[in-house]
Every structure is written in C-alpha cells, then in structure tokens.
Protein backbone atom coordinates (compact mmCIF):
# COMPACT_ATOMS: atom_id res chain seq x y z
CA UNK A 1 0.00 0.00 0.00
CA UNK A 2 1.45 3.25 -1.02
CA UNK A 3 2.13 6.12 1.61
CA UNK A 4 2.28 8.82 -0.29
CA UNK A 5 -1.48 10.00 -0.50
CA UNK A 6 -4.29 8.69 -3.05
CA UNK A 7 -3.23 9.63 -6.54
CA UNK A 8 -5.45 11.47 -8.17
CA UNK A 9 -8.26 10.53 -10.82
CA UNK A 10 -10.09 12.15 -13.75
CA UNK A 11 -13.35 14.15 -12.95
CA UNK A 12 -16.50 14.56 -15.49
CA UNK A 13 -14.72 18.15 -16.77
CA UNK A 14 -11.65 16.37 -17.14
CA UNK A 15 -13.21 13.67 -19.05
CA UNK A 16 -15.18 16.96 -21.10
CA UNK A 17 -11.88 18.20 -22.18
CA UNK A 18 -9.77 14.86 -22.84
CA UNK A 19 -13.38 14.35 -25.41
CA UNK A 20 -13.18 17.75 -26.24
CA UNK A 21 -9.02 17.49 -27.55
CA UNK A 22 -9.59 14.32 -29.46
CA UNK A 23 -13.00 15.12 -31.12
CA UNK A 24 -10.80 18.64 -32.05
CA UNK A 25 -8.13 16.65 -33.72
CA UNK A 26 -10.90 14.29 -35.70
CA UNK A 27 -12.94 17.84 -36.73
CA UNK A 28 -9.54 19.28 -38.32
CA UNK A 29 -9.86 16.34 -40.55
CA UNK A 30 -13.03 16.57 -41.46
CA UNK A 31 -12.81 20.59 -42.06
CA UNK A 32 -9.59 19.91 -44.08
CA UNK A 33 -11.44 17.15 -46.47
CA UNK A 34 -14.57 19.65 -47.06
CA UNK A 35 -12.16 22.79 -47.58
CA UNK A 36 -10.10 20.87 -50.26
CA UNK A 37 -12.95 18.67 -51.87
CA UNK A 38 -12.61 20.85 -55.26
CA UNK A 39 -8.72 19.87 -55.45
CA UNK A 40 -9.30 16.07 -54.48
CA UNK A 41 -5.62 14.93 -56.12
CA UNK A 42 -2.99 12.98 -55.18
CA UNK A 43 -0.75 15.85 -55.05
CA UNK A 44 -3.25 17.87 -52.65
CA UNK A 45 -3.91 14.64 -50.61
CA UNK A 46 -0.40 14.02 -50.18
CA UNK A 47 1.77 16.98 -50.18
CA UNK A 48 -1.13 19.51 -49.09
CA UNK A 49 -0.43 20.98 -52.91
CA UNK A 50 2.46 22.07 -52.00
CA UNK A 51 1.41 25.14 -50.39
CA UNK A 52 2.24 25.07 -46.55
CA UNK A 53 4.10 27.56 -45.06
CA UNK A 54 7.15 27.27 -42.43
CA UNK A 55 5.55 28.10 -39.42
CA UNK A 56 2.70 25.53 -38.99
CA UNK A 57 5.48 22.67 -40.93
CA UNK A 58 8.34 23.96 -37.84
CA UNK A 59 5.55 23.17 -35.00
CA UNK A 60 4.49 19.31 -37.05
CA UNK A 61 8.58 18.83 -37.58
CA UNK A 62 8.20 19.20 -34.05
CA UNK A 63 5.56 17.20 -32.95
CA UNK A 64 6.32 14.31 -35.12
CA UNK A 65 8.51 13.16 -33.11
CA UNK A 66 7.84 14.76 -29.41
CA UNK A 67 5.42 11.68 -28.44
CA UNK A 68 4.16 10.40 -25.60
CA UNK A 69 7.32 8.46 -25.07
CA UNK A 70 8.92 12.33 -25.13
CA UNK A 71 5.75 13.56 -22.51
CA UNK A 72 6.67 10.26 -20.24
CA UNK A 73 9.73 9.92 -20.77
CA UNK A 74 12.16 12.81 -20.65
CA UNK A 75 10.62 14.15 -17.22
CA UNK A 76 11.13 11.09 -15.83
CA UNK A 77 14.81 10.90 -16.75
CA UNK A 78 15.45 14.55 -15.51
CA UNK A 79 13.81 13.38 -12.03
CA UNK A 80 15.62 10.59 -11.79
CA UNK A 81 18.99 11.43 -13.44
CA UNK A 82 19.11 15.16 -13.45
CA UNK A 83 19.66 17.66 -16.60
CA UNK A 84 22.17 15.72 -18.53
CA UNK A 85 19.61 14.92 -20.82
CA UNK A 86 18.96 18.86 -21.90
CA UNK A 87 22.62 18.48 -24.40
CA UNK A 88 20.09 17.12 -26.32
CA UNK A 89 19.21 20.99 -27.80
CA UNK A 90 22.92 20.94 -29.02
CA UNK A 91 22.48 18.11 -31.21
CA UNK A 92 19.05 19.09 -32.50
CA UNK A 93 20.32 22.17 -33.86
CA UNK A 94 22.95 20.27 -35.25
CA UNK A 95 20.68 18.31 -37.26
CA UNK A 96 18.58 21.03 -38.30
CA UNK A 97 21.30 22.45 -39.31
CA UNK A 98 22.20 19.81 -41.26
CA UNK A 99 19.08 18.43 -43.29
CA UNK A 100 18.18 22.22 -44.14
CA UNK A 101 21.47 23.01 -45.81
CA UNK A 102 22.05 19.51 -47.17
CA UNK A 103 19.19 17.44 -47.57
CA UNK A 104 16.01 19.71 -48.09
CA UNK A 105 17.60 21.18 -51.33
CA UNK A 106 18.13 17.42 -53.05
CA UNK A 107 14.82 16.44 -52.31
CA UNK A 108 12.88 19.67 -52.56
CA UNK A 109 14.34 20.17 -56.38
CA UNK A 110 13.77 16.89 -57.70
CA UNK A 111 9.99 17.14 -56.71
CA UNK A 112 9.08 13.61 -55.17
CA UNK A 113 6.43 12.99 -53.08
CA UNK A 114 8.38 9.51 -51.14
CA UNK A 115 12.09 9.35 -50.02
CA UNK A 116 12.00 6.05 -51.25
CA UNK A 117 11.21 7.33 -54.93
CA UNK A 118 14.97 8.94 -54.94
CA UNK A 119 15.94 5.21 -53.90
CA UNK A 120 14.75 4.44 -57.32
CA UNK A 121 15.62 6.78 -59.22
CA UNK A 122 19.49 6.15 -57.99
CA UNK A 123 19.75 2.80 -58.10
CA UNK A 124 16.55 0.17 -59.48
CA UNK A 125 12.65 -0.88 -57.82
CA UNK A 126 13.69 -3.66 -55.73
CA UNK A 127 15.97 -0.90 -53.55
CA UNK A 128 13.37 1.14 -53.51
CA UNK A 129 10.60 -2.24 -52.12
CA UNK A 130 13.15 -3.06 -49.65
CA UNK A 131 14.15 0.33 -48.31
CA UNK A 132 9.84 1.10 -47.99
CA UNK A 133 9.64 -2.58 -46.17
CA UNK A 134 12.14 -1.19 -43.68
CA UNK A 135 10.51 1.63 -43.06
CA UNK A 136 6.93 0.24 -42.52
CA UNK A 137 8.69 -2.15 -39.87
CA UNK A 138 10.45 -0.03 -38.24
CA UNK A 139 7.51 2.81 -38.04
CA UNK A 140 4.81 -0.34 -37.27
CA UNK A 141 7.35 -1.70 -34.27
CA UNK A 142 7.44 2.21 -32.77
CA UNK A 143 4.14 2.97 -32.94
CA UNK A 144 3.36 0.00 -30.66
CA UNK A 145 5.45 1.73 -28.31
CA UNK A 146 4.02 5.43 -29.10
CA UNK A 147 0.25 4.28 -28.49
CA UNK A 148 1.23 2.33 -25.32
CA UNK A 149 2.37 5.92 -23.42
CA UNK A 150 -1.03 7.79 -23.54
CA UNK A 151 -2.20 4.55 -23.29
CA UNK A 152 -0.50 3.31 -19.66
CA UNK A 153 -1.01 7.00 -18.57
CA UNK A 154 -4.81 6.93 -18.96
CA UNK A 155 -4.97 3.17 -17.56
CA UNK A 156 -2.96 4.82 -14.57
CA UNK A 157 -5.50 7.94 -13.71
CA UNK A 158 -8.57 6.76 -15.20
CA UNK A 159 -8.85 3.14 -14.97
CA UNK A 160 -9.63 2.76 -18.37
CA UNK A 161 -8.44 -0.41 -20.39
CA UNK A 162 -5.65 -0.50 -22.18
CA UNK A 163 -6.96 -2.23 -25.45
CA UNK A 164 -9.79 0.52 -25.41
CA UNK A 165 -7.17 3.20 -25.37
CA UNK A 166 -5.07 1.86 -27.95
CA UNK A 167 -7.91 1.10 -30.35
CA UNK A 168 -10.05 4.41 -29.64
CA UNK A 169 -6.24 5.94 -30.04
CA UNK A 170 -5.80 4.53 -33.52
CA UNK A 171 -9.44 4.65 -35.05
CA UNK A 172 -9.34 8.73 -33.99
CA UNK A 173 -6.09 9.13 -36.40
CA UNK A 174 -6.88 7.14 -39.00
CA UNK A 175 -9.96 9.15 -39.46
CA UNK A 176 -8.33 12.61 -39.70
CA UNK A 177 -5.58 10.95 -41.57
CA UNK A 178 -7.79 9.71 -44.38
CA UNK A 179 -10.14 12.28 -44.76
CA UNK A 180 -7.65 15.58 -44.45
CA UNK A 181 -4.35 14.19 -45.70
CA UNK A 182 -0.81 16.12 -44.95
CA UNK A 183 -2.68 19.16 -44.18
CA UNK A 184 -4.72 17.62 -41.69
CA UNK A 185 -1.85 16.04 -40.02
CA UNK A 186 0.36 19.23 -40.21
CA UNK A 187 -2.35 21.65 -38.57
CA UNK A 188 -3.68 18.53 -35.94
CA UNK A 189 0.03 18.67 -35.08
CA UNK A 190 -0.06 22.36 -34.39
CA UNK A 191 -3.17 21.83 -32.79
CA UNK A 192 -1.64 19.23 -30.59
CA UNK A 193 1.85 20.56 -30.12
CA UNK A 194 0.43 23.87 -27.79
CA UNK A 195 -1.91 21.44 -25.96
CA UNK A 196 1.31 19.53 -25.55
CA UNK A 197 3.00 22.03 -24.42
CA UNK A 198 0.66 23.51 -21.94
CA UNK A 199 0.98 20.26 -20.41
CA UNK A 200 4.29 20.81 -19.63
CA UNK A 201 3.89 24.41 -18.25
CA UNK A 202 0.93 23.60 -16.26
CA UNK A 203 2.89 20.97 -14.47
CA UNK A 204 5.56 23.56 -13.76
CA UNK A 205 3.20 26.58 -12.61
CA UNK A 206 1.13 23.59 -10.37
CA UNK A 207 4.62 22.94 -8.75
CA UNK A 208 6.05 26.37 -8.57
CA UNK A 209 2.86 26.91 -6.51
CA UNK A 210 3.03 24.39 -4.61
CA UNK A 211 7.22 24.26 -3.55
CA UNK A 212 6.71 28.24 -3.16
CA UNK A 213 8.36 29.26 -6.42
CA UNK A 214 10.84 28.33 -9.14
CA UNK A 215 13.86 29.03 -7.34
CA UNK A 216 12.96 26.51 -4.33
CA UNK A 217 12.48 24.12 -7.29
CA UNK A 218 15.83 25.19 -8.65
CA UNK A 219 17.55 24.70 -5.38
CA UNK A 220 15.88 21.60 -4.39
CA UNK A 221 17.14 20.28 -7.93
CA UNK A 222 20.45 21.66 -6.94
CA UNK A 223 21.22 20.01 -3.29
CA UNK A 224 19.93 16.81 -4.94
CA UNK A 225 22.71 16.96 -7.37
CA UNK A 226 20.43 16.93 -10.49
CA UNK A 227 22.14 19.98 -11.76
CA UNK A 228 25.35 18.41 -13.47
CA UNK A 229 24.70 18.20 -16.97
CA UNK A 230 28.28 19.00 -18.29
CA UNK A 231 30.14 15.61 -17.98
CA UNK A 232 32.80 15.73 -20.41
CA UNK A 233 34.27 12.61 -19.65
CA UNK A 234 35.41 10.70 -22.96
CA UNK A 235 34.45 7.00 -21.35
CA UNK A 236 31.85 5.85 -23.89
CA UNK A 237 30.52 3.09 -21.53
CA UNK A 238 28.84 6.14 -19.00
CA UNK A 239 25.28 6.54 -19.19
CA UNK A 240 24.93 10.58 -20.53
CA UNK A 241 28.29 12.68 -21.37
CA UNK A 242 28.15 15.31 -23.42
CA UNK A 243 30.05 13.45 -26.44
CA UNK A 244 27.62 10.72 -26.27
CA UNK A 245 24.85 12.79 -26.42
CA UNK A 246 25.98 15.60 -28.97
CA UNK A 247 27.54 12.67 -31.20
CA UNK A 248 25.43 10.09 -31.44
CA UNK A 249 22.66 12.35 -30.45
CA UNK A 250 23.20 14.52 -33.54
CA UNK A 251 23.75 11.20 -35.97
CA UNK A 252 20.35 9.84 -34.61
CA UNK A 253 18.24 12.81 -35.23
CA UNK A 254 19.87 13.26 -38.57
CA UNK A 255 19.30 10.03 -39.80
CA UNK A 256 15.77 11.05 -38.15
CA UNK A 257 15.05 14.11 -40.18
CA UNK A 258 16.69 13.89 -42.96
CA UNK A 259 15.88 10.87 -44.44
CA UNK A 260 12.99 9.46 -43.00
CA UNK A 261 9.09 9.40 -44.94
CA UNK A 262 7.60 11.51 -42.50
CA UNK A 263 9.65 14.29 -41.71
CA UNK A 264 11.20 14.70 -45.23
CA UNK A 265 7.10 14.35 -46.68
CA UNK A 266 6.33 17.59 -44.33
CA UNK A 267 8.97 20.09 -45.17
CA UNK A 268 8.76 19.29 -49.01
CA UNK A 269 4.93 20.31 -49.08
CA UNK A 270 6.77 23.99 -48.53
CA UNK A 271 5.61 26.20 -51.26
CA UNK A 272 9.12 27.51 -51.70
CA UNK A 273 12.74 25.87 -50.81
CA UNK A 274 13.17 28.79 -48.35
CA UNK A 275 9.79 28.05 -46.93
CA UNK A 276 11.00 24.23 -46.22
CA UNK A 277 14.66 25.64 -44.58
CA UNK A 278 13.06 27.84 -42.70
CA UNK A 279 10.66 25.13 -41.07
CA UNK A 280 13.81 23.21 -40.13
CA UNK A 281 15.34 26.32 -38.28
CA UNK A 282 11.85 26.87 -36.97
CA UNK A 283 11.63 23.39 -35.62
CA UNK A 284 15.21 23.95 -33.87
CA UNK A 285 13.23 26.08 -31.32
CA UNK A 286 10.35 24.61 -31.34
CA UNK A 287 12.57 22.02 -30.54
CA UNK A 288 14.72 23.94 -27.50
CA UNK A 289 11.53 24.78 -25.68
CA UNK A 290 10.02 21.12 -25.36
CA UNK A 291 13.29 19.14 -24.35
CA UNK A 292 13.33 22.70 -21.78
CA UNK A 293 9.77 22.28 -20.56
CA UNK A 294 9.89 18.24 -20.24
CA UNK A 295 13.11 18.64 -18.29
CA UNK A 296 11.43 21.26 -16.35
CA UNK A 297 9.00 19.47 -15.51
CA UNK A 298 11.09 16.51 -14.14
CA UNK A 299 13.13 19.37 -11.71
CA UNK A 300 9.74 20.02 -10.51
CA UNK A 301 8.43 16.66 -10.05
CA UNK A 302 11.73 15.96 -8.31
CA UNK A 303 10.91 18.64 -6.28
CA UNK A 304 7.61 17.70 -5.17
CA UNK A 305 8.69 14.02 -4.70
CA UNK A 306 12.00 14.04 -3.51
CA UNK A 307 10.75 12.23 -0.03
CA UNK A 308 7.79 10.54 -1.02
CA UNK A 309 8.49 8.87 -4.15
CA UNK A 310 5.35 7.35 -5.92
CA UNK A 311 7.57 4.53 -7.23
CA UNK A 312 9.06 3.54 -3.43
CA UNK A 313 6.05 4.42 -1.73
CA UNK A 314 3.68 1.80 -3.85
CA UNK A 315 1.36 4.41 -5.18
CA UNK A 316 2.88 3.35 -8.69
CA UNK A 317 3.81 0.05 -10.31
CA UNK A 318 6.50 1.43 -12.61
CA UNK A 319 8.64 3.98 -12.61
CA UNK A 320 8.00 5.13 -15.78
CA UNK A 321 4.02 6.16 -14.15
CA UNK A 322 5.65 8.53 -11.82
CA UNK A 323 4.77 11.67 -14.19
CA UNK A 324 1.15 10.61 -14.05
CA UNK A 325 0.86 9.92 -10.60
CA UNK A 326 -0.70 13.74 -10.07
CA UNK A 327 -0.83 14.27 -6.33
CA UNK A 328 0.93 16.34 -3.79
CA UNK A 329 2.13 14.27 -0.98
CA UNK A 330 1.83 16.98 1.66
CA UNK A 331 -1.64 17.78 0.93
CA UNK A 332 -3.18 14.73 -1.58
CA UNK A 333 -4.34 17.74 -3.56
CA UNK A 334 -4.21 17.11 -7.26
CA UNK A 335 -1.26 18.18 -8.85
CA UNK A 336 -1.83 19.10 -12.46
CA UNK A 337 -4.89 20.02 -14.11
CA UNK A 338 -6.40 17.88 -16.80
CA UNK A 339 -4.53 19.56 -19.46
CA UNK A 340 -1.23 17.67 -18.72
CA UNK A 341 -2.94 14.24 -19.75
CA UNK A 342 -4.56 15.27 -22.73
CA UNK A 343 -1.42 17.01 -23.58
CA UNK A 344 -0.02 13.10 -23.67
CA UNK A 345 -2.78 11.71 -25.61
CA UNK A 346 -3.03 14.75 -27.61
CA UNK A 347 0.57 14.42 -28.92
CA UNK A 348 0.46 10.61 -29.92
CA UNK A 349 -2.78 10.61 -31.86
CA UNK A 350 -0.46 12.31 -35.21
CA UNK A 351 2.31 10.00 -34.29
CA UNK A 352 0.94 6.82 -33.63
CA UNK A 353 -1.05 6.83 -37.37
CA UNK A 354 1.22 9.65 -39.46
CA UNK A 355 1.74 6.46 -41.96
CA UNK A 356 -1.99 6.02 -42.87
CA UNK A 357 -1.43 8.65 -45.69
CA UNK A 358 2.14 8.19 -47.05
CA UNK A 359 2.41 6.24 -50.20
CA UNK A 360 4.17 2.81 -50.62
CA UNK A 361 5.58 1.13 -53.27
C-alpha cells in the first residue's frame, strides 16, 4: 500500500476536455477534407499541394517526433537522473542544421512525393521495395510503443483499459488521416503541439505553486545533485556525457530528419525551398523549448517528490508512471490540471497513425 497520498483521478470536466481534444483533432480532418474537396488529387492529398508555409510545418517537424514516449519519458529521466539529458538541444540544432542546408535542397528540387522514390531513381525498384519494407517495420514496431504511453497514462489515472485506449487511439487518427491528408496532419500537429505544451507548463506553474516558487524548485534540484549536466568525460561506456549525447545524439536525429518518410514528406509540401529551410530552423526552437519544458518538468516533479516517491512508496507500479501519478504528498491535492494528460494523448494521436497517408511502393 502506497504512503504517499491517493493519486489522483479524472473528474466529469476532465473527461469533457480529454473528449473535447480528441473530437478537435478528428474535426480538423473533417474541415480539411470539405475545404479541399474541389482539389481532391494525389498531389493535394499528399503533399497539401504544396502550399504550406514554415511556421505551422516547424511546429508538425516538431511534434512528429515529441510523443508520448517524449511527454513520459524525458521528465522522468530529468527526475531521476538530473539535466544531462537537456545536451540534447545541441544536437538538434545540429541536425537542423544539417538536413536544411544539405538534404532539403536534393529532395525539394527533384519534386518527389516519397524518399524512397529517390531510392529508385538512384539505383533500381527492388531498392526502392526493400528500403519502404524497412521503413513500414520499423515505423509499425514504434508505434506499438508510441500508443502504449497515452495509453498506460490513462490506464494509470482513469482506470480505463488499455486495449480501449489503444484502439479508440488509432481509429481517432486514421480518421483525420484519411479524410484531411498532410494538411490535416500538419495543422492537428499544431493543434496538438500547444496542448502539448501547456501540459508541460501547467505541471511547472502547479509545482512552482506548490514548492513556493521556481527558485525553491531550482535549489531543491540543486542540493539533490540533479544539476550536473556538463560531464565531459570521454568513457563511452557512461550513461549521458556530453560526447555521447551531442555525437550520437546529432547522428540519430539526422538520420531522423533527414531521411525518413515523415519528416522529409512535411517540409517538401513547402511552397518555396526557403519556406522548407526555414521550417527546419523553426523546428530547432520549437525544438529547444520542449526538451526545456519536459526537463522542467522533471526538476519540478523531483521537487515535489524528492521524499515521497510514488515509485518507493507503492502508489505506482513502474517507474516510468511517476509523471502521471498527479498528487501532492503533503496535501493529496491534485497536482496538475487535466490539461497535462490530454497534452499526452493529444501528442500521440499524429504520431501513432502519421503512416496512414504516405504512399508505398
């Protein structure tokens, strides 16, 4: 039995606006099939005509990839290992860096709609099959994992069953998915991506309130020795140094971004090749602030927990359900509003089905 307070649990508003967020993202779908019904092409379907600008492309760059596993998982690792994980922003701007000035102009000028077309085009079909069989098992293999966050964080609040999650999850996406198309997706993401974020600050400005302010955060983080972030030991065998991290950090996300369907699909519906660097350097802050926020967020859930941990206490089965285990232990009041949970699902319903409208072989 856990000692740490009851955690907390969804009310009926709570449950208005986690219906309210996904019937949002399903209704940007439909609005985007009605709005383009006149230009109902492959070209429109798929690349939004070619007409998106950098702005709204930056913020679904950026949410492409910031999933649930990013809402669950990088808070976690800041309150249990501390900030090392924030070198992270080094390599991202790295491979922004990178994929704008090398990358976007290749693909941008020779006008395909698939990665895998240039895989043709360079060398023969059967390439081109094997490198798109790759890619729908790797992207089939992490969505599991994508859908099972939200899906483990509602089970945790709400009580709700996982296979109910996961299928309401996936039958919400493919519905935008198919009826919008890339404009859908890219406008759901921006749609998603300040819920997401809003998550984030709301756990912050729940936990500034709570410790007193964000320097008692900052100083509890500090006496706990969570802090260090600089280690620039050269042993590759340590968990986080900064070369690990800003080296194979910055090889990751470029094979990430520059290559794969679903990023390169976005910034080449640009109307202009300036349009589709400047989403890239767009997404390297949209970047900074949610790797800042989520490791925020774990300095102030360190803060709050640092001696009554949900994990030791019992009040949690795993440690990766500490971020959702919203109560205060001094008080058992809750500790974030509804908008951090639906800031979870919220994220993962682009990532978990992105594929439904990119073309295969």
């Amino acid at each position: 039995m856990g000692t740490g307070g009851p955690v907390a649990s969804f009310s009926v508003w709570d449950y208005v606006v986690f219906v309210g967020t996904v019937l949002g993202a399903a209704g940007i779908g439909l609005f985007q099939a009605i709005r383009g019904r006149k230009n109902n092409n492959s070209g429109e379907f798929l690349l939004g005509g070619r007409q998106m600008t950098a702005v709204p492309v930056a913020m679904s760059l950026t949410a492409s990839f910031m999933s649930g596993i990013t809402v669950i998982g990088t808070p976690v690792e800041a309150y249990r290992f501390g900030t090392d994980y924030w070198i992270f922003a080094i390599s991202y701007a790295i491979m922004s860096i990178i994929t704008a000035e090398i990358f976007v102009p290749l693909f941008y000028r020779l006008g395909i709609t698939s990665t895998y077309e240039y895989l043709e085009m360079r060398f023969n079909k059967l390439i081109r099959v094997i490198g798109t069989s790759m890619y729908i098992t790797q992207t089939a293999l992490y969505t599991g994992m994508v859908i099972y966050a939200p899906a483990l964080a509602l089970n945790q609040i709400t009580g709700m069953n996982l296979w109910g999650v996961l299928v309401a999850t996936g039958v919400v996406c493919i519905i935008y998915c198919t009826l919008g198309g890339l404009k859908a997706v890219i406008w759901t993401d921006v749609f998603q991506m300040v819920i997401m974020l809003a998550g984030f600050v709301a756990v912050i400005a729940r936990g500034a309130v709570i410790q007193g302010g964000l320097g008692k955060i900052w100083d509890d983080c500090y006496q706990g020795g969570r802090l260090s972030a600089f280690d620039f030991d050269p042993d590759p065998l340590k968990r986080h140094t900064f070369w690990t991290i800003v080296v194979g950090g910055s090889v990751m996300w470029v094979s990430i971004y520059s290559i794969n369907q679903s990023q390169v699909q976005r910034y080449i519906s640009c109307k202009t090749l300036t349009q589709a660097k400047l989403s890239l350097y767009g997404n390297i802050i949209g970047l900074w602030l949610t790797v800042s926020l989520a490791v925020f967020s774990g300095l102030t859930m360190y803060s709050i927990y640092k001696d009554c941990d949900p994990f030791t206490n019992g009040d949690v089965g795993a440690v990766d359900q500490d971020c959702v285990a919203l109560h205060d232990c001094n008080t058992n009041i809750k500790f974030a509003d509804d908008t951090t949970v639906v800031g979870l699902i919220a994220n993962d319903e682009e990532t978990a089905y992105r594929d439904e409208i990119y073309p295969k072989p």
